[in-house]
Protein backbone atom coordinates (compact mmCIF):
# COMPACT_ATOMS: atom_id res chain seq x y z
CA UNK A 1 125.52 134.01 56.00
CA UNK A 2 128.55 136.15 54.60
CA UNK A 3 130.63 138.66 57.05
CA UNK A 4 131.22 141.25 54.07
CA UNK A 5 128.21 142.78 53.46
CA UNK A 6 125.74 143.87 55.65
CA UNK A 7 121.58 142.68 55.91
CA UNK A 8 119.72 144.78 53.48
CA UNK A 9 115.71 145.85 54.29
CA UNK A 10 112.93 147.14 52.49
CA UNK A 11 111.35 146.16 49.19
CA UNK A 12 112.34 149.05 46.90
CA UNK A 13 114.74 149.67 43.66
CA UNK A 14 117.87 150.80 45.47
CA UNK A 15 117.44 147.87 48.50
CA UNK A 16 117.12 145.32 45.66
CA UNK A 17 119.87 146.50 44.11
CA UNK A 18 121.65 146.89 47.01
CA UNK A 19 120.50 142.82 48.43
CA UNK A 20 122.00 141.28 44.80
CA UNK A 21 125.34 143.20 45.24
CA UNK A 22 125.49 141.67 48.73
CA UNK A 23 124.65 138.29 47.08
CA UNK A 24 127.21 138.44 44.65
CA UNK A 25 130.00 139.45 47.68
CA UNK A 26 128.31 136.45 49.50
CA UNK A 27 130.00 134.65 46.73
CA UNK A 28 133.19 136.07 45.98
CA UNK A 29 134.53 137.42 48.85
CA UNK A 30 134.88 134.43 51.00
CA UNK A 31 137.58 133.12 48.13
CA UNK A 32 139.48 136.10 47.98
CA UNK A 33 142.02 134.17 49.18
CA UNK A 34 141.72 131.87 46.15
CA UNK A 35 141.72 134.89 43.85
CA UNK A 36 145.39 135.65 45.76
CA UNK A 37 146.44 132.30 45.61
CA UNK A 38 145.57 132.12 41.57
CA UNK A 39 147.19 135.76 41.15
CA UNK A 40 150.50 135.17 42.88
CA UNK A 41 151.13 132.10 41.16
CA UNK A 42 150.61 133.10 37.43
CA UNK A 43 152.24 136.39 38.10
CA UNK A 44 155.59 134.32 39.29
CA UNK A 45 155.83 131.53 37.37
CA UNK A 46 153.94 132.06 33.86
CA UNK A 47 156.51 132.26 30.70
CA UNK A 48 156.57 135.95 31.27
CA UNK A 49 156.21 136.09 34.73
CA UNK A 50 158.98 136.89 37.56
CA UNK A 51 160.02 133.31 37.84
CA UNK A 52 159.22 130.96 34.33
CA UNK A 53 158.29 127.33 35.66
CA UNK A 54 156.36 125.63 32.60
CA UNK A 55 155.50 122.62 35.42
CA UNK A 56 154.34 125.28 38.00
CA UNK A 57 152.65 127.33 35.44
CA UNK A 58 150.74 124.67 34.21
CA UNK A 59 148.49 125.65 37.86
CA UNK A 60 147.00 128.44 36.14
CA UNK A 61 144.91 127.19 33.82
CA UNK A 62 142.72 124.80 35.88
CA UNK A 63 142.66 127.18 38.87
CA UNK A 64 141.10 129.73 36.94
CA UNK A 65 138.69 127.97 34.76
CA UNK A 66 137.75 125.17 37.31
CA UNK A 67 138.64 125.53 41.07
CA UNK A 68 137.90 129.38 41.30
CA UNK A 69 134.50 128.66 39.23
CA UNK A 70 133.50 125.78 41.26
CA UNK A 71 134.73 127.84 44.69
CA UNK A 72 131.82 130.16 44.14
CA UNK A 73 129.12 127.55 42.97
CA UNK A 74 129.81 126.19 45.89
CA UNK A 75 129.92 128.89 48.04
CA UNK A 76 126.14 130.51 46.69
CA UNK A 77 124.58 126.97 47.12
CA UNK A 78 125.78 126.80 50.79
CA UNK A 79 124.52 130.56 51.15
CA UNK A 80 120.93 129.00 49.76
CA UNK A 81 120.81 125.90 51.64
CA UNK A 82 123.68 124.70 53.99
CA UNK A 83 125.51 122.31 53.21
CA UNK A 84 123.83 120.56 50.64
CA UNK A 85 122.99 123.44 48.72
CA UNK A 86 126.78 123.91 48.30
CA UNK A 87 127.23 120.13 47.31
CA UNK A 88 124.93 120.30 44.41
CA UNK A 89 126.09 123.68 43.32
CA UNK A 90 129.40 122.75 43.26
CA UNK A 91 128.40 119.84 40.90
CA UNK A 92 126.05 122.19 38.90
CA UNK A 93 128.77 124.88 38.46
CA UNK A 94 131.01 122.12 36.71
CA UNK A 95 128.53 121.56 33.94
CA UNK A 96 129.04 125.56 33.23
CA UNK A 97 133.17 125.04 33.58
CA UNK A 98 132.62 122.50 30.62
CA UNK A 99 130.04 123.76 28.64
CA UNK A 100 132.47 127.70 27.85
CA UNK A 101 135.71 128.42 26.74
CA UNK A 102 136.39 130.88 29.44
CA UNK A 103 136.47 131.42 33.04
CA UNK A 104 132.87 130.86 34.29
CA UNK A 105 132.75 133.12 37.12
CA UNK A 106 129.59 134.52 35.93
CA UNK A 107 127.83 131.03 35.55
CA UNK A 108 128.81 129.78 38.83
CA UNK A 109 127.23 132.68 40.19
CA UNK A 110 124.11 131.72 38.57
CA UNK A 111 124.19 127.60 38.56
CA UNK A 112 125.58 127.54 42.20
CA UNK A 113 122.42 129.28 43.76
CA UNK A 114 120.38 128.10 41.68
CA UNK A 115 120.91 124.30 41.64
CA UNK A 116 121.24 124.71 45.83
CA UNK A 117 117.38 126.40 45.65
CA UNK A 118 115.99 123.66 43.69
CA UNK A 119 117.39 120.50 46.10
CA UNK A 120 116.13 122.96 48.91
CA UNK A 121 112.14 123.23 47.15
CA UNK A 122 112.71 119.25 47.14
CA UNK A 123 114.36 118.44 50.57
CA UNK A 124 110.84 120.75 51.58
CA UNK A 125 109.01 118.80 49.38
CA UNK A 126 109.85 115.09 50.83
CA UNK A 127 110.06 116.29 54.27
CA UNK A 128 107.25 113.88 55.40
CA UNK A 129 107.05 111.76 52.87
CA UNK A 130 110.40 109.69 53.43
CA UNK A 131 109.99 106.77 55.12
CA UNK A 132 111.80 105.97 58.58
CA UNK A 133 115.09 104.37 57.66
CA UNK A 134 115.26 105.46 54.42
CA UNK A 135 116.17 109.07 54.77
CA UNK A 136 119.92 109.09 53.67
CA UNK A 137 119.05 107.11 50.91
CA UNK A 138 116.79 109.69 49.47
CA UNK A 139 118.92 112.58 50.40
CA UNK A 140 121.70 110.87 48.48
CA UNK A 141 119.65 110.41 45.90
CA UNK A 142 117.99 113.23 44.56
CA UNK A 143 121.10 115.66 45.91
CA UNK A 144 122.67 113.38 42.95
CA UNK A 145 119.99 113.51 40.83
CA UNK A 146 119.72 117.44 41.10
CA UNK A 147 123.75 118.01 40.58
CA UNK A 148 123.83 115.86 37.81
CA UNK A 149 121.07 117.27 35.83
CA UNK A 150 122.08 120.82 36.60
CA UNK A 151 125.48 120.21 35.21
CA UNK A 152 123.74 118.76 32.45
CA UNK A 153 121.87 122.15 32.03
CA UNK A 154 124.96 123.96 32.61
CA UNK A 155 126.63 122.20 29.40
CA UNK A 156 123.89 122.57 26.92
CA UNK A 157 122.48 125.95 28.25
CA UNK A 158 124.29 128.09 29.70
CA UNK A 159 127.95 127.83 28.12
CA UNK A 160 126.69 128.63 24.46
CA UNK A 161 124.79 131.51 25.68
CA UNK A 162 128.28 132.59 27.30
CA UNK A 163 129.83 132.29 23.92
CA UNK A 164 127.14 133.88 22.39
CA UNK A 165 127.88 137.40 24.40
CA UNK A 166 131.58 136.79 24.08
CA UNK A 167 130.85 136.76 20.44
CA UNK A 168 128.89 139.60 20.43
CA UNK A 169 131.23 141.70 23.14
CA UNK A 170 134.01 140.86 20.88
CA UNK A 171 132.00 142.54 17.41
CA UNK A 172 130.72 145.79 19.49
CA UNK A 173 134.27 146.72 20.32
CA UNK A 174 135.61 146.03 16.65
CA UNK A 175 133.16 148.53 15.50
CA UNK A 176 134.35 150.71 18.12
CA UNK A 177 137.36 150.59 16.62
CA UNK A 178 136.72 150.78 12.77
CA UNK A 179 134.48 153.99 14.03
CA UNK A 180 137.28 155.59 15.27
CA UNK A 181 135.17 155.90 18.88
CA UNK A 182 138.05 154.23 20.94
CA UNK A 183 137.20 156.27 24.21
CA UNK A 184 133.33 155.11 23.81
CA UNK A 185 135.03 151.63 23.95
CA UNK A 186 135.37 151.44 27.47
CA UNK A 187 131.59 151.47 28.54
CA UNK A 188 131.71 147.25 26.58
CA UNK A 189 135.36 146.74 27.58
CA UNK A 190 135.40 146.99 30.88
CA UNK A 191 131.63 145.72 31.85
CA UNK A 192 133.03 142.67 29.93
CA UNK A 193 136.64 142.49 31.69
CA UNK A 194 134.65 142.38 34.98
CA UNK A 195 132.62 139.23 33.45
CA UNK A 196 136.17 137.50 33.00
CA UNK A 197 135.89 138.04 29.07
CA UNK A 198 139.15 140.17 29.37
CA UNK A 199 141.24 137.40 27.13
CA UNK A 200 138.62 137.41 24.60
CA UNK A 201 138.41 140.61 23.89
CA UNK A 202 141.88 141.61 23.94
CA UNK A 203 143.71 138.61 22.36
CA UNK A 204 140.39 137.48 20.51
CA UNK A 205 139.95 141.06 18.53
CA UNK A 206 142.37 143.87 20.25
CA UNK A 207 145.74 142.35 19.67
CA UNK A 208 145.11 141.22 16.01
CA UNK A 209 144.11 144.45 14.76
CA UNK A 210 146.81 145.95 16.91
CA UNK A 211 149.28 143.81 15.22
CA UNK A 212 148.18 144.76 11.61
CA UNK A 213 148.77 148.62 12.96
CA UNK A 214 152.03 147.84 13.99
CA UNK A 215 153.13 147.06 10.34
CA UNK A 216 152.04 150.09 9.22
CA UNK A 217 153.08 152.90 11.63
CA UNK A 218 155.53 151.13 14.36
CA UNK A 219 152.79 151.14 17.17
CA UNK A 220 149.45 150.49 18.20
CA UNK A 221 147.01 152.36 20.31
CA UNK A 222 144.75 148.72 20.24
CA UNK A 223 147.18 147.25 22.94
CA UNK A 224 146.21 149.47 25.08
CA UNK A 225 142.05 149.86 25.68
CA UNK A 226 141.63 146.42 27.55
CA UNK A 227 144.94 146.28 29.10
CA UNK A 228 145.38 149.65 30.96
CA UNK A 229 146.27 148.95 34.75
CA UNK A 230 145.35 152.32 35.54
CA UNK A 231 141.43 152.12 36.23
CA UNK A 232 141.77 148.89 38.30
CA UNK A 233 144.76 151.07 40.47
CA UNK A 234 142.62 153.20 40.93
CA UNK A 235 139.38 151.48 42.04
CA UNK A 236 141.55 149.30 44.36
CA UNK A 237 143.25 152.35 46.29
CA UNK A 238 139.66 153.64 46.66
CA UNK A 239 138.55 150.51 48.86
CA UNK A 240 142.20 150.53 50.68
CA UNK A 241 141.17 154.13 51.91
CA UNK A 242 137.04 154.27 51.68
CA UNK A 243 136.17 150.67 51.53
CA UNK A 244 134.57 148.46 53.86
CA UNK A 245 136.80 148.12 56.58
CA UNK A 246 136.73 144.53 56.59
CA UNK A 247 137.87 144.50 52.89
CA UNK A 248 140.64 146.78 52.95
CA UNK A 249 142.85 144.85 54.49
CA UNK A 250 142.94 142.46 51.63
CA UNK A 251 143.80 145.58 49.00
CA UNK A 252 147.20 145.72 49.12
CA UNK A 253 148.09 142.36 48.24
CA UNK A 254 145.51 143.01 44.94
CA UNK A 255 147.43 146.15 44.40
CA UNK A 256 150.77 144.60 44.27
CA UNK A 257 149.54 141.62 42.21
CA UNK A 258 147.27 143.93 39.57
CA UNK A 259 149.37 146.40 39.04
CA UNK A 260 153.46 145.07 39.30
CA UNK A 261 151.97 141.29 38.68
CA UNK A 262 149.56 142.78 35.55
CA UNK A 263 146.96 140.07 36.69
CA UNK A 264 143.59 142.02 36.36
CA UNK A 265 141.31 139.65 37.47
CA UNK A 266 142.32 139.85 41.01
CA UNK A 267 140.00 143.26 41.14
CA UNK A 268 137.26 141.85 39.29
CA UNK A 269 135.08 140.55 42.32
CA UNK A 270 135.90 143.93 44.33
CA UNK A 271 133.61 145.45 41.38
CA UNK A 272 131.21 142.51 41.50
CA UNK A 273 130.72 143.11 44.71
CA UNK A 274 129.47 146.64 44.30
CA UNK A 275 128.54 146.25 40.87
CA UNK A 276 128.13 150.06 40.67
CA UNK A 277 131.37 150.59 40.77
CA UNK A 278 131.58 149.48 37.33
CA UNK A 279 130.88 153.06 36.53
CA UNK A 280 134.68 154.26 37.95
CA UNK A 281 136.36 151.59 35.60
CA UNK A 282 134.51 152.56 32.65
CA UNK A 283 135.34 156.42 33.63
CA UNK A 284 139.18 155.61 34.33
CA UNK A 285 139.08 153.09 31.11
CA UNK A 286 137.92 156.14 28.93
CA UNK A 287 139.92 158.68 30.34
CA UNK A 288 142.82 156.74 29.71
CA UNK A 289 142.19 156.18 25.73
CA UNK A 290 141.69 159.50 25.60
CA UNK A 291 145.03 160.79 27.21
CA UNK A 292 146.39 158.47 24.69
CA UNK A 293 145.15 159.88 21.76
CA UNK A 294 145.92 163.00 22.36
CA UNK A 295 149.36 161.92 23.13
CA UNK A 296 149.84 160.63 20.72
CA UNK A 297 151.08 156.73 22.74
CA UNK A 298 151.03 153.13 21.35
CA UNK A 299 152.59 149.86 22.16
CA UNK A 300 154.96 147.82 19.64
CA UNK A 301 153.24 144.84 21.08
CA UNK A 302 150.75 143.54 23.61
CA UNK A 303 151.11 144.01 27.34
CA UNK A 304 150.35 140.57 28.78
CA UNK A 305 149.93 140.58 31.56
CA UNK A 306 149.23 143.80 31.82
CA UNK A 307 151.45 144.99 34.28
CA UNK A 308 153.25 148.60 34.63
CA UNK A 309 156.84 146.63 33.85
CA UNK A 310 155.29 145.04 30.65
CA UNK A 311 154.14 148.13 29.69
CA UNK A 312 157.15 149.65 29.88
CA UNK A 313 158.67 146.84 28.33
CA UNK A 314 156.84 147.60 25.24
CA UNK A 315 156.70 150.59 24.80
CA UNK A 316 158.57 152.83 21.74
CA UNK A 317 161.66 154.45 22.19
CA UNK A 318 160.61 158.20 23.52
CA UNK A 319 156.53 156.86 24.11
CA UNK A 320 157.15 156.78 27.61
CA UNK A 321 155.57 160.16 28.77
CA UNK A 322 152.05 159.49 26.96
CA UNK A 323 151.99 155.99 28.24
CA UNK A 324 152.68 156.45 32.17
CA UNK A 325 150.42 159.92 31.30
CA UNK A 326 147.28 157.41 30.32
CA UNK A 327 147.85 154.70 32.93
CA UNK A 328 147.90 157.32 35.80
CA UNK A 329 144.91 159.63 34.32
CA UNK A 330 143.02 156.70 34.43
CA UNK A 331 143.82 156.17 37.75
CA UNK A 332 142.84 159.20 38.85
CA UNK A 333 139.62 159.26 37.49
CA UNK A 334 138.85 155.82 38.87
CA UNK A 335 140.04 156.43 42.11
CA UNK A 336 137.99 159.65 42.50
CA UNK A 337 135.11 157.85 41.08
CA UNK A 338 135.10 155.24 43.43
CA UNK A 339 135.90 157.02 45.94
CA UNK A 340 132.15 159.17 45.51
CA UNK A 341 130.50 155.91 45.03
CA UNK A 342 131.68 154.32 48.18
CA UNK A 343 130.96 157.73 50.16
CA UNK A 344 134.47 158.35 50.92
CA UNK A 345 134.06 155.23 53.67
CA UNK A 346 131.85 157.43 55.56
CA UNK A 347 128.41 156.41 56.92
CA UNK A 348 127.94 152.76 57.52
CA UNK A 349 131.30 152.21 59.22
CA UNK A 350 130.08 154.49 61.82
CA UNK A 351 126.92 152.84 62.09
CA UNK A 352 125.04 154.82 59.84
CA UNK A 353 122.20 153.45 57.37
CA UNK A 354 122.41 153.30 53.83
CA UNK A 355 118.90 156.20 54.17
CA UNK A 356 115.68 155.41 53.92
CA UNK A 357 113.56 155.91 51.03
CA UNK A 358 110.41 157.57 51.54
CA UNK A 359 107.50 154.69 51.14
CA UNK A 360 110.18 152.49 50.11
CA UNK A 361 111.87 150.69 54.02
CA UNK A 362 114.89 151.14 52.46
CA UNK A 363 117.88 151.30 54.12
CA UNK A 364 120.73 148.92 55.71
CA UNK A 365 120.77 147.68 59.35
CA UNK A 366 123.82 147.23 61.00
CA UNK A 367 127.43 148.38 60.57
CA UNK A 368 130.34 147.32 58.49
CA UNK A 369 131.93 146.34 61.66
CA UNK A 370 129.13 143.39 62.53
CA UNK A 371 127.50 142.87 59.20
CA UNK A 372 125.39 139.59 57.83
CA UNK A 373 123.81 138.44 54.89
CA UNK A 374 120.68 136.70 55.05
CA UNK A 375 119.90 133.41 53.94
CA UNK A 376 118.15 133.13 50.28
């Protein structure tokens, strides 16, 4: 059961797509806190943070790539089946955190459920087949037996196909780039920020080339295309004023910690949990490279994080105008893109349905105020 999103009905297109956003907010939302927690501390105390600690800083690393990971493995196998469900998917989701270099939000999502539906098929299976007295020692058993091999699966499967699209993410934008079709590059870059591949792409292929255009003419557009606070500004002030109520509360913590603490990962799951909100990002994203080039802005360096102060930090004597010109285009755009997409907060916070499809049972029961998720 998840309080964020609401029960979805009917069997068509749009109510499927609609029942695996809610999934993936089953997942996420419930460790927003975590996502905070993670944020505030790498914005304070990383080398460029507010406050360097190298001992306190040396928290980031493991929260992001195993406790926030192994948070929502554990969270979509309790969603599938209780208790134990989130037992083995926590164990399942640690095989993925081992088996990739990068964050595995993406294969938690997948491993946690997953590895939760399997012990619950089983647990059906050997329902009347265990013996009186010997019913913990089964359940012990092949919950163990389950987590284990999962994480085994997790290791040899799943983490080299995550390097695999990394790989490939990280080639489509450098031909982007060599083609001169920078504004094109946000429909890869930001689909891939979302999937936590933000580092790759920027410090993997960005900031190299960037660097090698610095040499040559002082500045460097490159800096700019993944790091951009603008589009995730803007998406996050469109759920503070049209999200679901229950969720905008939580926004202006983000805000502060996206856009003055340059950690962009804290809006990722607000996107995953409406994944078509994707399309505002990629609008803002490309909006922004093109105020850029026409402006004429670059960076001397990289903005990491990617905050409006490094920005600023780093940018050329006189570049100001074209910079803060991008970053707040882009926020525009995303904001009034999101803002269509979630209906200007209209209709199910009063109750309304999502509209029923003719043929189709489509359509949301409940409000935003009492929602529910169904068990898988």
């Amino acid at each position: 059961m998840s309080e964020y999103t609401p029960t979805i009905t009917g069997t068509g297109v749009k109510a499927k797509i609609q029942r695996f956003g809610g999934y993936l907010a089953g997942m996420i939302m419930p460790n927003i806190g975590a996502f905070i927690a993670w944020g505030l501390i790498t914005a304070l105390f990383i080398p460029t943070g507010w406050l360097p600690n190298e001992s306190l800083a040396a928290l980031v690393g493991p929260m992001i790539t195993t406790l926030l990971p192994v948070l929502i493995g554990y969270t979509g196998g309790r969603m599938v089946h209780g208790q134990r469900g989130a037992v083995v998917g926590a164990v399942a989701t640690m095989g993925v955190v081992v088996g990739a270099e990068n964050p595995m939000f993406l294969g938690a999502m997948i491993m946690g459920p997953l590895a939760a539906f399997l012990i619950k098929l089983i647990d059906a299976f050997l329902a009347d087949r265990i013996k009186a007295g010997f019913e913990m020692l089964v359940d012990n058993f092949s919950a163990g037996i389950v987590g284990g091999a999962m994480a085994l699966v997790g290791v040899w499967g799943i983490g080299p196909v995550v390097s695999a699209v990394t790989t490939a993410a990280g080639n489509a934008v450098g031909w982007l780039v060599e083609s001169n079709l920078l504004p094109l590059a946000s429909i890869l870059i930001e689909p891939a920020k979302v999937l936590f591949l933000n580092n790759a792409i920027n410090h993997g292929v960005l900031t190299p080339l960037g660097a090698n255009e610095v040499t040559q003419f002082g500045k460097s557009i490159l800096f700019m295309l993944e790091s951009n606070p603008g589009p995730g500004l803007g998406l996050l002030l469109a759920y503070m004023f049209f999200g679901p109520r229950l969720l905008r509360p939580s926004t202006p913590a983000a805000i502060i910690i996206h856009f003055l603490g340059g950690i962009h990962e804290i809006y990722f799951p607000y996107v995953l949990m409406k994944p078509r909100l994707i399309l505002a990002v990629i609008a803002g994203g490309a909006t922004g490279i093109l105020v850029f080039i026409m402006t004429g802005a670059g960076l001397v360096s990289a903005a990491s994080p990617g905050s409006i102060f490094a920005y600023l930090a780093v940018t050329p004597k006189g570049g100001w105008f074209g910079v803060l010109a991008g970053i707040f285009a882009a926020t525009a755009v995303s904001f009034a893109v999101a803002s269509v997409l979630l209906g200007f907060g209209r209709g199910k916070d009063e109750g309304e349905g999502e509209g029923q499809g003719e043929g189709e049972g489509e359509g949301v029961a409940g409000s935003e105020g009492a929602p529910t998720l169904k068990e898988a």
